[in-house]
Protein backbone atom coordinates (compact mmCIF):
# COMPACT_ATOMS: atom_id res chain seq x y z
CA UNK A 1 2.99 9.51 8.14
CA UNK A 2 1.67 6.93 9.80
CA UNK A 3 1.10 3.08 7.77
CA UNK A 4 -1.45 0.62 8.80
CA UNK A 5 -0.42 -3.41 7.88
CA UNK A 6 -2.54 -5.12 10.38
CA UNK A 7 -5.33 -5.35 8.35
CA UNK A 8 -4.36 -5.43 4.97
CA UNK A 9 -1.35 -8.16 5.76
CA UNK A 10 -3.10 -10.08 8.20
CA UNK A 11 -2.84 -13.63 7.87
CA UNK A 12 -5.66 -14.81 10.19
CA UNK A 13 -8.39 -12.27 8.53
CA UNK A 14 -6.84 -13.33 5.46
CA UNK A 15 -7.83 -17.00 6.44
CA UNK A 16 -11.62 -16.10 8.07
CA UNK A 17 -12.25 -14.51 4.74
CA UNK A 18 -11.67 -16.52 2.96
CA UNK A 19 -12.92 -20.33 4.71
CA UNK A 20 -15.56 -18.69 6.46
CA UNK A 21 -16.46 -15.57 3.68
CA UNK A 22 -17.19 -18.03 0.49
CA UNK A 23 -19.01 -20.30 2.75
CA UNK A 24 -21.23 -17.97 4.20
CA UNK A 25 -21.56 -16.09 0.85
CA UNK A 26 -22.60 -19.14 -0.84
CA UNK A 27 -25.55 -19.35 1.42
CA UNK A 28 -26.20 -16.03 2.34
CA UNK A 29 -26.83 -16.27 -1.73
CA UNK A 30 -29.17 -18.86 -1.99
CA UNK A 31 -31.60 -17.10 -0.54
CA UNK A 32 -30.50 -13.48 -2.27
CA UNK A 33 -33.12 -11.54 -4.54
CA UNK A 34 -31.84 -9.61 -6.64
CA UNK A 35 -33.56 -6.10 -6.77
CA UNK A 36 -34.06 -3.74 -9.80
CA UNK A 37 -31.85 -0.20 -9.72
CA UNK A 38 -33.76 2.85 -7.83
CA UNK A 39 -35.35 5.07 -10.29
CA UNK A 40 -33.91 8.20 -8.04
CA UNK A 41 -30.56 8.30 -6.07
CA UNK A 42 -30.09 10.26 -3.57
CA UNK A 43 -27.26 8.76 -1.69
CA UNK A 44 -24.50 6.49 -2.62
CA UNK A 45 -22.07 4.55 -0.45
CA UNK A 46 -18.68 3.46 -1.72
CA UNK A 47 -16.98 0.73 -0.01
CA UNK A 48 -12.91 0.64 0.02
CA UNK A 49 -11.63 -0.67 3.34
CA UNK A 50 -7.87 -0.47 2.73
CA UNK A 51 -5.12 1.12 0.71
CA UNK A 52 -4.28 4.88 -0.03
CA UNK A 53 -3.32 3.92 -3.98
CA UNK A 54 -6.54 2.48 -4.64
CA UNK A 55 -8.64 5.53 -2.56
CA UNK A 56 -6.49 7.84 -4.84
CA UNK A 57 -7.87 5.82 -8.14
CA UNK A 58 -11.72 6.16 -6.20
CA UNK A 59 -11.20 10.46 -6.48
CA UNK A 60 -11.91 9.88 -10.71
CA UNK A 61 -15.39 8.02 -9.50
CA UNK A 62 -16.11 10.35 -6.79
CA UNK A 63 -15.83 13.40 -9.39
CA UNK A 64 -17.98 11.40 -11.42
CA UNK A 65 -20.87 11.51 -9.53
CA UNK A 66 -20.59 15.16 -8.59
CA UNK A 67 -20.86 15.85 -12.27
CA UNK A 68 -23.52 13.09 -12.23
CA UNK A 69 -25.12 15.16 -9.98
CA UNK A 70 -24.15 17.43 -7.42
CA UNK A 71 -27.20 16.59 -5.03
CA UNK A 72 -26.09 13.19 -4.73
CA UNK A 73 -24.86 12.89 -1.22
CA UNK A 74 -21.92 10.28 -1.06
CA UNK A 75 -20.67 8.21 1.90
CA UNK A 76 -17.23 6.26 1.62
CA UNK A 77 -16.51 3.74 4.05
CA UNK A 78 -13.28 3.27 4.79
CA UNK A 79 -11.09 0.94 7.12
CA UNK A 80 -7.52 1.87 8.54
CA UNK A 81 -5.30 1.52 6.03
CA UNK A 82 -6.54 4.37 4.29
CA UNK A 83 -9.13 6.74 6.81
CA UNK A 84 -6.54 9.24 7.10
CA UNK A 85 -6.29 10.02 3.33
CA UNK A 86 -9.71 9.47 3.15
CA UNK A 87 -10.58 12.42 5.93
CA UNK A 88 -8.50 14.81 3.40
CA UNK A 89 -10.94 14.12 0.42
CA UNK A 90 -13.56 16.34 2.48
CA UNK A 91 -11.38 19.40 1.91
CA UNK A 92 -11.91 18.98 -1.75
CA UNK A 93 -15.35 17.09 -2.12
CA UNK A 94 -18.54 19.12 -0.18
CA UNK A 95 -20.76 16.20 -0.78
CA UNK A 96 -18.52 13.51 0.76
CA UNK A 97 -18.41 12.06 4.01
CA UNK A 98 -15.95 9.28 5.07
CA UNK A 99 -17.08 6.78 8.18
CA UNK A 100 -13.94 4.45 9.15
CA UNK A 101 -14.91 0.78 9.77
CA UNK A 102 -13.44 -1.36 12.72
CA UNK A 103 -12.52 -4.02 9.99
CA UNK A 104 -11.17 -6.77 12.48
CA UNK A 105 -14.72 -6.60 13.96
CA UNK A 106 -17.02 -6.93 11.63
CA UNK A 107 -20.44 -7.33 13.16
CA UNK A 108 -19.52 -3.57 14.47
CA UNK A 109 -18.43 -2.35 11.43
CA UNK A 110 -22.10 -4.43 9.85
CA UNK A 111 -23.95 -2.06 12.60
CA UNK A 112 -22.14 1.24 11.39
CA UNK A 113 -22.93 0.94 7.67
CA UNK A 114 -26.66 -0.71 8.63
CA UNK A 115 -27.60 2.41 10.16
CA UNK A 116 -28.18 4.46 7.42
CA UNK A 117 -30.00 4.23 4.44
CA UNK A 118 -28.62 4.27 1.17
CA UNK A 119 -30.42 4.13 -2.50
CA UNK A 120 -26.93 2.59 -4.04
CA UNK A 121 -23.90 0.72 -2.66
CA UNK A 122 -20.71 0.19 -4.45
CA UNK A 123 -18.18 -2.14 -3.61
CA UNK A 124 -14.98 -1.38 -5.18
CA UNK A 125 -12.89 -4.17 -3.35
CA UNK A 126 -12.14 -6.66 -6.09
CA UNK A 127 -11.01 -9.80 -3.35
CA UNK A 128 -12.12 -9.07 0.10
CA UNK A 129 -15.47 -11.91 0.98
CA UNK A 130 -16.07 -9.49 3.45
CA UNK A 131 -16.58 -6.35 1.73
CA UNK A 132 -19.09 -8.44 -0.14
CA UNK A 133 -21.21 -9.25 3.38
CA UNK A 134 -20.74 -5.46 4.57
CA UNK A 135 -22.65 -4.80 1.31
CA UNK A 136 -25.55 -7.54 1.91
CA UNK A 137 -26.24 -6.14 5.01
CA UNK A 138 -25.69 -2.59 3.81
CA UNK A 139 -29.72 -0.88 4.12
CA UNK A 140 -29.40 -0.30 0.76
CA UNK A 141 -31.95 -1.13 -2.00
CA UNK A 142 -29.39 -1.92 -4.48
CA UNK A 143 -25.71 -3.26 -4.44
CA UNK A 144 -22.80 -3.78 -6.98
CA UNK A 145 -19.67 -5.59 -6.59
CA UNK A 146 -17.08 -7.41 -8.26
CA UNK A 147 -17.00 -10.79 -9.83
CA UNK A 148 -13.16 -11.53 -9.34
CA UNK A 149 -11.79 -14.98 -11.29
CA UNK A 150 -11.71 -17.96 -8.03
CA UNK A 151 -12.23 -15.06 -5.61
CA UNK A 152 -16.46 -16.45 -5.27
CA UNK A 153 -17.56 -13.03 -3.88
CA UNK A 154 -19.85 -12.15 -5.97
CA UNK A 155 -23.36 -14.34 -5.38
CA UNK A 156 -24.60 -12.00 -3.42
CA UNK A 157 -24.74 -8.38 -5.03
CA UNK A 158 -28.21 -7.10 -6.85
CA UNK A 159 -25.49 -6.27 -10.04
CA UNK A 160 -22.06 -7.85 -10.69
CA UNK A 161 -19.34 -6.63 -12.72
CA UNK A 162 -16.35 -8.38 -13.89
CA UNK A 163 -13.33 -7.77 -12.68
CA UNK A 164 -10.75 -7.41 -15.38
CA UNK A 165 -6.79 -8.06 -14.84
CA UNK A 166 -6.56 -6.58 -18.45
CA UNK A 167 -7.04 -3.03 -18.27
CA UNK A 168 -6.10 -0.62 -15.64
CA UNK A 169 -8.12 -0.78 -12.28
CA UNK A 170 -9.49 2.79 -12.85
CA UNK A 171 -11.54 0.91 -15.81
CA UNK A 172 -13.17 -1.30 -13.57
CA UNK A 173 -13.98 1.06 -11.75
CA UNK A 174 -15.76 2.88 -13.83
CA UNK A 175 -17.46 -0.20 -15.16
CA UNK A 176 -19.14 -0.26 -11.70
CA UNK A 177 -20.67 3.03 -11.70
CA UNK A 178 -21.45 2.47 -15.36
CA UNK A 179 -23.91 -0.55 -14.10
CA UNK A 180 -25.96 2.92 -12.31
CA UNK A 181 -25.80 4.92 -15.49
CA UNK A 182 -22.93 7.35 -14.42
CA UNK A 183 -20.44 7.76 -17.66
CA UNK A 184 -18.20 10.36 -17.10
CA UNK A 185 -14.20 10.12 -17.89
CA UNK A 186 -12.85 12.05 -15.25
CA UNK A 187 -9.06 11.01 -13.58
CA UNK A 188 -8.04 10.58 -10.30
CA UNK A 189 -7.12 14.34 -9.27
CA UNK A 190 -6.27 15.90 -5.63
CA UNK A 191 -6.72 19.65 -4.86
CA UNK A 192 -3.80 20.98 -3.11
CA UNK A 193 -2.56 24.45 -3.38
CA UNK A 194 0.95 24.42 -4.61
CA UNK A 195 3.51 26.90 -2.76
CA UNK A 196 5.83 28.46 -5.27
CA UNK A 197 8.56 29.20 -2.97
CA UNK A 198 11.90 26.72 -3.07
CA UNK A 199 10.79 23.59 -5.44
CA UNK A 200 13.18 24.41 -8.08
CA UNK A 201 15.65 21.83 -6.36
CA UNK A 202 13.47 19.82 -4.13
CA UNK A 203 13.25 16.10 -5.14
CA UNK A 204 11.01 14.05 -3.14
CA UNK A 205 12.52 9.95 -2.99
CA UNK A 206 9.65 7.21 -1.70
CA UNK A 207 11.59 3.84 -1.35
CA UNK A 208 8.98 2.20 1.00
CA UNK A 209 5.72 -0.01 -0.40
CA UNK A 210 3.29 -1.03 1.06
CA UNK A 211 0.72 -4.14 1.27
CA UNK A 212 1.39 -8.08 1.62
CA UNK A 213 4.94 -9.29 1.24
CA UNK A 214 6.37 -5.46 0.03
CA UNK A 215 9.62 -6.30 0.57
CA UNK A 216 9.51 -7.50 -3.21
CA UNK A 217 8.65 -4.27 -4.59
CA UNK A 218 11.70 -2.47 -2.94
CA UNK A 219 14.53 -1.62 -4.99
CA UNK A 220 17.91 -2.24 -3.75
CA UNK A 221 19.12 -0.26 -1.63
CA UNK A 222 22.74 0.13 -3.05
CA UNK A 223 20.75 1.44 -5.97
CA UNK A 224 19.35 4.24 -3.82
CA UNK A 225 22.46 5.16 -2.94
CA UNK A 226 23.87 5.67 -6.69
CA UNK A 227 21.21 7.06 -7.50
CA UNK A 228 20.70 9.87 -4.65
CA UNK A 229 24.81 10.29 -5.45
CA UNK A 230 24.00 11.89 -8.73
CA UNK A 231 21.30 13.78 -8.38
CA UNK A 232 22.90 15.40 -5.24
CA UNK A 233 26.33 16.07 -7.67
CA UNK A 234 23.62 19.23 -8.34
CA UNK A 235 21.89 21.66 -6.06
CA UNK A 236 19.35 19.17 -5.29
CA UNK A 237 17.77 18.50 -2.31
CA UNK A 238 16.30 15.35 -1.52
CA UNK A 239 13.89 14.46 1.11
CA UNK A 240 13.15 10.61 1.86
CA UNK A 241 9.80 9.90 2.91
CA UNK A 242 8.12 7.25 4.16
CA UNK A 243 6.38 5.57 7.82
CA UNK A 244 7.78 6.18 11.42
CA UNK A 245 8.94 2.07 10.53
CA UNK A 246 11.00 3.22 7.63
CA UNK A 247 13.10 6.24 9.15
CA UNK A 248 15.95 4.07 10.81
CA UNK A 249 16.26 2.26 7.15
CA UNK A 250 15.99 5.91 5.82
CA UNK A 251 18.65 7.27 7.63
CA UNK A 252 21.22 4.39 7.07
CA UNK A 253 20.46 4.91 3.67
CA UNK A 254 21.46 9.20 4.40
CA UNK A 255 24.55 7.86 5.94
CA UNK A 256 25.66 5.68 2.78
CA UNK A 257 25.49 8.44 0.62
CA UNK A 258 28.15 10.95 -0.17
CA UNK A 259 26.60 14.73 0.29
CA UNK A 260 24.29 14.39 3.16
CA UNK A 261 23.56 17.73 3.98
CA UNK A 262 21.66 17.83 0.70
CA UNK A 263 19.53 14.84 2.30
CA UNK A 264 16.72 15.25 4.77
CA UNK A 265 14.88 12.37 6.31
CA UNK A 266 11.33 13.29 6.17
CA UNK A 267 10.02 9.42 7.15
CA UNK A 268 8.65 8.92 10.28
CA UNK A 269 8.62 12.91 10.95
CA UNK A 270 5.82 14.25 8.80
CA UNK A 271 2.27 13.60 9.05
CA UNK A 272 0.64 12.25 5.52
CA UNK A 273 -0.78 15.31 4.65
CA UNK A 274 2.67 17.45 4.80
CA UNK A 275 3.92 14.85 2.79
CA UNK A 276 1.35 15.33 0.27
CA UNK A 277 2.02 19.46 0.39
CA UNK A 278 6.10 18.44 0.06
CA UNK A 279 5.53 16.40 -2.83
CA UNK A 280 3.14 18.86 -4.56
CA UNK A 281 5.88 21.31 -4.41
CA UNK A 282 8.51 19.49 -5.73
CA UNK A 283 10.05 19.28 -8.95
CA UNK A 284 10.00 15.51 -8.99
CA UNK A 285 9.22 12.48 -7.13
CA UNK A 286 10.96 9.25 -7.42
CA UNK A 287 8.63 6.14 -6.38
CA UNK A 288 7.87 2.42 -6.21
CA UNK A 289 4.52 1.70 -7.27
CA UNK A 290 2.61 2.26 -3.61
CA UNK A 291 -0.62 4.70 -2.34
CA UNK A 292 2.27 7.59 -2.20
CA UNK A 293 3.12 7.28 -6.13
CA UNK A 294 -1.10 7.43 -6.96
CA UNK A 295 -1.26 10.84 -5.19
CA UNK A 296 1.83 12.21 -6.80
CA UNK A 297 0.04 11.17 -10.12
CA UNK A 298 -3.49 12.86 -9.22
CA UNK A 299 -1.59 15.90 -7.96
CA UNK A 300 -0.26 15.93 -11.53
CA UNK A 301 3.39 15.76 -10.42
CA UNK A 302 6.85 14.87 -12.32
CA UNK A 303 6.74 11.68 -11.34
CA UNK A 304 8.95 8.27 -12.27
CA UNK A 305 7.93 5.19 -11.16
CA UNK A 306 9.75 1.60 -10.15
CA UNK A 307 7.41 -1.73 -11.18
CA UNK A 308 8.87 -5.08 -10.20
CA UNK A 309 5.62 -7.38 -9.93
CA UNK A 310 3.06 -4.59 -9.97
CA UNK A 311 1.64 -3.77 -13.82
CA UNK A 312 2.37 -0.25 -14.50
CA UNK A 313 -0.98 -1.52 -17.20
CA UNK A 314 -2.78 -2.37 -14.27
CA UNK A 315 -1.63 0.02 -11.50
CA UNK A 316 0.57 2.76 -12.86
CA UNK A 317 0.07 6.26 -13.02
CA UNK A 318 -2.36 8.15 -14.80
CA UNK A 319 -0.47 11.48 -15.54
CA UNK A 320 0.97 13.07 -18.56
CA UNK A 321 4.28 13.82 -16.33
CA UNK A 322 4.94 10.62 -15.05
CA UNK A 323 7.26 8.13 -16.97
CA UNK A 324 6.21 4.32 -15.52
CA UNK A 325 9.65 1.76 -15.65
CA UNK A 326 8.71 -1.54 -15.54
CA UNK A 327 11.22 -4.18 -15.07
CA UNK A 328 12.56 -6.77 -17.86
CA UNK A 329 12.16 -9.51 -16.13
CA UNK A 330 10.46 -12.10 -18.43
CA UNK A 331 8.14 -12.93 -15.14
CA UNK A 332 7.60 -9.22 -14.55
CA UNK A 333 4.98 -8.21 -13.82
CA UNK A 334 3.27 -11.23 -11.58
CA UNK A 335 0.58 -9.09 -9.69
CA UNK A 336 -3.29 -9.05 -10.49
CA UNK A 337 -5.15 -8.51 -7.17
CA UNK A 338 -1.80 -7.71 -5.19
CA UNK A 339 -1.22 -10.56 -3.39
CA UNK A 340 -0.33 -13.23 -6.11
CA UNK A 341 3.62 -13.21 -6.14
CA UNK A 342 5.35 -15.85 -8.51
CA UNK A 343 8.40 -16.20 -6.41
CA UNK A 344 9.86 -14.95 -2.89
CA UNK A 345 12.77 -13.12 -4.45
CA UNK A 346 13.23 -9.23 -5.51
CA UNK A 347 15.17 -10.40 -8.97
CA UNK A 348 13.01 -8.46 -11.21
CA UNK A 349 13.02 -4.87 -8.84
CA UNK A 350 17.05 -5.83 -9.67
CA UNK A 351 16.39 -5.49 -13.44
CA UNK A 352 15.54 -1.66 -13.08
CA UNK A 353 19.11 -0.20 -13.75
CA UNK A 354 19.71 3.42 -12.41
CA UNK A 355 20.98 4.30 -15.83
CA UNK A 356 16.87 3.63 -16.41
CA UNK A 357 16.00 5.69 -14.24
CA UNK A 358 18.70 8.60 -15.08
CA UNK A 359 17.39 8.12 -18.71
CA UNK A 360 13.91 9.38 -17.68
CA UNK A 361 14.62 11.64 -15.19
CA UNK A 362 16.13 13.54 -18.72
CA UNK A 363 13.46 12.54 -20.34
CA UNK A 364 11.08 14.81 -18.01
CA UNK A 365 13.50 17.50 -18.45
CA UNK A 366 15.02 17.67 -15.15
CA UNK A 367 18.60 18.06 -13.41
């Protein structure tokens, strides 16, 4: 499974978009006119140029429209960070097709969405300046985005929507596709078949987030190693999962723990979509809020999940069989768009006790 940083951590896009993205937006906008929505649509184009969590959240919109209307032919652009996941949404939506944007060169990836024509664009990126320029010069006769609190994105889209750090980001999604009539209340969901055979003991562990500065969303890793202790006191058998970068910290983990033939190091080895099938079969995974924990909640999974600075209001799972731990920190959580940390320390992922997460791990009804 492979994970792609350079463009969602990268400090020098992070600094063109934004001193040269507002700018430019700013004027670009001074000369926008803002156009009335098509009486027909035909074709759509969704925008999301990183992150498997928030692609995950984009299946409830997708579904949306195919209830809309089935005929409505829907193209998602996608960059790196999350093309691969995006590739396995064909399997499950006929309509959809998924184009993968070179996102560090952007009059390329301008050209690749500019040749086709599209009755709607959506822009579900809530920061990015330059998911809001991809859209201007989208061939599209109408455009919604995001207007994001100091983000100054926005001047240039035929609709805006306000971006809400009150209510989980699924809502504002939906509030975009509201703006084109579309009301449905469908939830993020992934079709995968599930194979019967040996899940009664199979827990699936997911230490490793992703995004800028992730290292604060990691949970100790002494706590990993109690924890993986007890649940392997059982006939359990745990696979840790993760990116080729995380198997050596994977593995030293393994060798810290007591019974490690019940532990099988599954980072770095399988692709993202036998990861998917392993944790669809399993009786439970065991996650910090990242893209891996949103699939294990649209797959409908038994699922627990760690929040340090991420909002388990804002960005926690969306599943009946998921139990969402969020740390007691006072500060806790500190994250709106994802990048907005209050301090450079992991003290609240520290405040998640592994008694917490025995508790609910009984709580779902599992040994």
């Amino acid at each position: 499974m492979k994970r792609y940083n350079i463009e969602r951590g990268s400090n020098l896009l992070k600094f063109i978009d934004k001193y040269v993205g507002i700018p430019l937006i700013f004027l670009l906008g001074l000369f926008k006119k803002k156009r009335k929505k098509p009486n027909k649509i035909e074709r759509i184009a969704l925008l999301k140029t990183a992150a498997i969590g928030d692609t995950t959240i984009l299946t409830a919109i997708i579904k949306d429209i195919k209830d809309y209307d089935p005929k409505i032919k829907i193209t998602l652009f996608s960059g790196g960070s999350n093309y691969e996941f995006a590739k396995l949404l064909t399997k499950q939506f006929s309509n959809l097709e998924i184009i993968k944007l070179p996102i560090k060169n952007s009059i390329k990836a301008i050209k690749l969405i500019n040749k086709q024509k599209f009755d709607v664009f959506l822009d579900f990126g809530p920061w990015p300046r330059l998911n809001a320029i991809f859209s201007f010069f989208s061939n599209s006769k109408y455009t919604v985005g995001f207007k994001t609190k100091n983000q100054y994105r926005h001047f240039i889209y035929d609709n805006i929507v306000v971006h809400s750090d009150k209510v989980h980001e699924l809502e504002n999604y939906k509030n975009i596709i509201r703006t084109i009539g579309i009301k449905k209340n469908n939830l993020p969901h992934i079709n995968f078949i599930k194979n019967n055979n040996n899940i009664n003991n199979v827990i699936v562990i997911h230490m490793f987030p992703g995004g800028s500065k992730s290292y604060l969303k990691e949970w100790p890793e002494e706590y990993w190693v109690n924890l993986i202790n007890y649940l392997t006191k059982t006939n359990n058998l745990i696979y840790l999962t993760g990116a080729k970068i995380d198997r050596n910290r994977a593995l030293k983990i393994k060798n810290l723990c007591k019974e490690k033939n019940k532990i099988i190091v599954s980072a770095g080895e399988f692709s993202l979509e036998k990861t998917i099938e392993l944790i669809n079969n399993s009786k439970l995974l065991i996650s910090v809020n990242t893209g891996i924990m949103h699939i294990a909640s649209a797959l409908k999974c038994n699922l627990i999940v760690l929040n340090g600075p991420t909002s388990s209001k804002r960005w926690g799972p969306l599943n009946e069989n998921a139990i969402s731990l969020q740390s007691s920190l006072e500060c806790s959580p500190c994250l709106n768009l994802g990048f907005e940390y209050g301090c450079n320390e992991d003290k609240c992922m520290k405040h998640i006790k592994i008694k917490d997460v025995i508790n609910a791990i009984k709580q779902l009804g599992i040994e």
